[in-house]
Protein backbone atom coordinates (compact mmCIF):
# COMPACT_ATOMS: atom_id res chain seq x y z
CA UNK A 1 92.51 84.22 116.88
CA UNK A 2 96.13 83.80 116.03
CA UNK A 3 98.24 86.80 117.60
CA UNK A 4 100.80 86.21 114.34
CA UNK A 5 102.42 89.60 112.62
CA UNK A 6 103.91 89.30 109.66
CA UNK A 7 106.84 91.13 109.60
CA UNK A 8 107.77 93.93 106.83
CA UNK A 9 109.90 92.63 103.71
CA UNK A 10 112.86 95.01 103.74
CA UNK A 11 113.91 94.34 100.36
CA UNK A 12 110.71 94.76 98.57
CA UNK A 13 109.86 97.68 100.60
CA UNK A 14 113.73 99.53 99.82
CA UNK A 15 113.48 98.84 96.19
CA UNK A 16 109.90 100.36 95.86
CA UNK A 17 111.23 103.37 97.78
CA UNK A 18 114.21 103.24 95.25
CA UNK A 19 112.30 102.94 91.94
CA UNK A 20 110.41 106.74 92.90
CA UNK A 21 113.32 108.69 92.32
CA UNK A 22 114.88 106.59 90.03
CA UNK A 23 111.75 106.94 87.96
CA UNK A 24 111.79 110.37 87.72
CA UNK A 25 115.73 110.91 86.98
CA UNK A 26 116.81 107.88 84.84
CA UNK A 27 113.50 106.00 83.64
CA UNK A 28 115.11 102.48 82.41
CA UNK A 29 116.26 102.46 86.05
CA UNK A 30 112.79 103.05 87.51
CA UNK A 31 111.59 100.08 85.22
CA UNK A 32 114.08 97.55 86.26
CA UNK A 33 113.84 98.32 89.79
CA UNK A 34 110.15 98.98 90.12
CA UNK A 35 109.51 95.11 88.34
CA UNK A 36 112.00 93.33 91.04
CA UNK A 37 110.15 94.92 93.53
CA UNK A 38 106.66 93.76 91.98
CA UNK A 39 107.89 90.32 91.43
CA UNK A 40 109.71 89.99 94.83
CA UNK A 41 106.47 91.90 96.96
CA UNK A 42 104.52 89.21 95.13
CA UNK A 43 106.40 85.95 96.01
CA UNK A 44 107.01 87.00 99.88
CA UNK A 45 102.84 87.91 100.46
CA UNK A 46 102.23 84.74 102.04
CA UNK A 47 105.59 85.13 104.59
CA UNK A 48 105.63 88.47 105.24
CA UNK A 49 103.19 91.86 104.90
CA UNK A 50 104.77 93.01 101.55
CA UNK A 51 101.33 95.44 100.79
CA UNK A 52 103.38 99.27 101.19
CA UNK A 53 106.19 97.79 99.27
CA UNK A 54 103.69 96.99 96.51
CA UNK A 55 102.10 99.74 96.21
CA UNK A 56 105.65 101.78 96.31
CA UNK A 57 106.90 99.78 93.55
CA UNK A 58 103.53 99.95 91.41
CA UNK A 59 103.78 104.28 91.86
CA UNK A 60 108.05 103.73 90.51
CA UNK A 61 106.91 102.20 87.89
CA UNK A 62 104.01 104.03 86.49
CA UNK A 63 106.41 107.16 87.30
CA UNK A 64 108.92 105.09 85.03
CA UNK A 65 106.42 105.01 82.23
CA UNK A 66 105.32 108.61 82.23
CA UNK A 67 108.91 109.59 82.24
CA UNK A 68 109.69 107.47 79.19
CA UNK A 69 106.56 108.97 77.27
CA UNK A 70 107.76 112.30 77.98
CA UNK A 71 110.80 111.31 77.05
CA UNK A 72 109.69 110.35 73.72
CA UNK A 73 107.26 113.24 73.18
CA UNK A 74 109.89 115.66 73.52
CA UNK A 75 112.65 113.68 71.78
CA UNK A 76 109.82 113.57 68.71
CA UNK A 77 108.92 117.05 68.94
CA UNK A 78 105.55 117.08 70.03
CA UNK A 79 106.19 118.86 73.61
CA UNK A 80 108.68 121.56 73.73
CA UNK A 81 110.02 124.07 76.27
């Protein structure tokens, strides 16, 4: 068995944490950021364990896209306060 441990990708991992609230506030930010963080998670897997940042990037982003349909809806007129 090899005793090897990856070690945790800081960057991916910070922006994923990043693109949450970012998602929720400003939603082009949440986009841009939760992307990087797919694209960099997915081009470190084979050096490092880059799984939580992932997954944190995947939830900005989806968070990014429900904001900007909300953001339409209301801007439209179809949801209103």
């Amino acid at each position: 068995m090899d005793n090897k441990k990856k070690e945790t990708y800081t960057t991916g991992l910070v922006l994923g944490i990043i693109s949450i609230p970012c998602g929720l506030l400003i939603a082009i930010s949440g986009w841009i950021l939760g992307i990087i963080g797919i694209v960099l998670n997915s081009q470190k897997k084979e050096e490092f364990n880059t799984k939580t940042g992932f997954v944190l990037s995947i939830i900005g982003l989806v968070l990014s896209v429900i904001n900007s349909i909300f953001g339409i809806l209301f801007n439209l007129g179809y949801l209103s306060f």
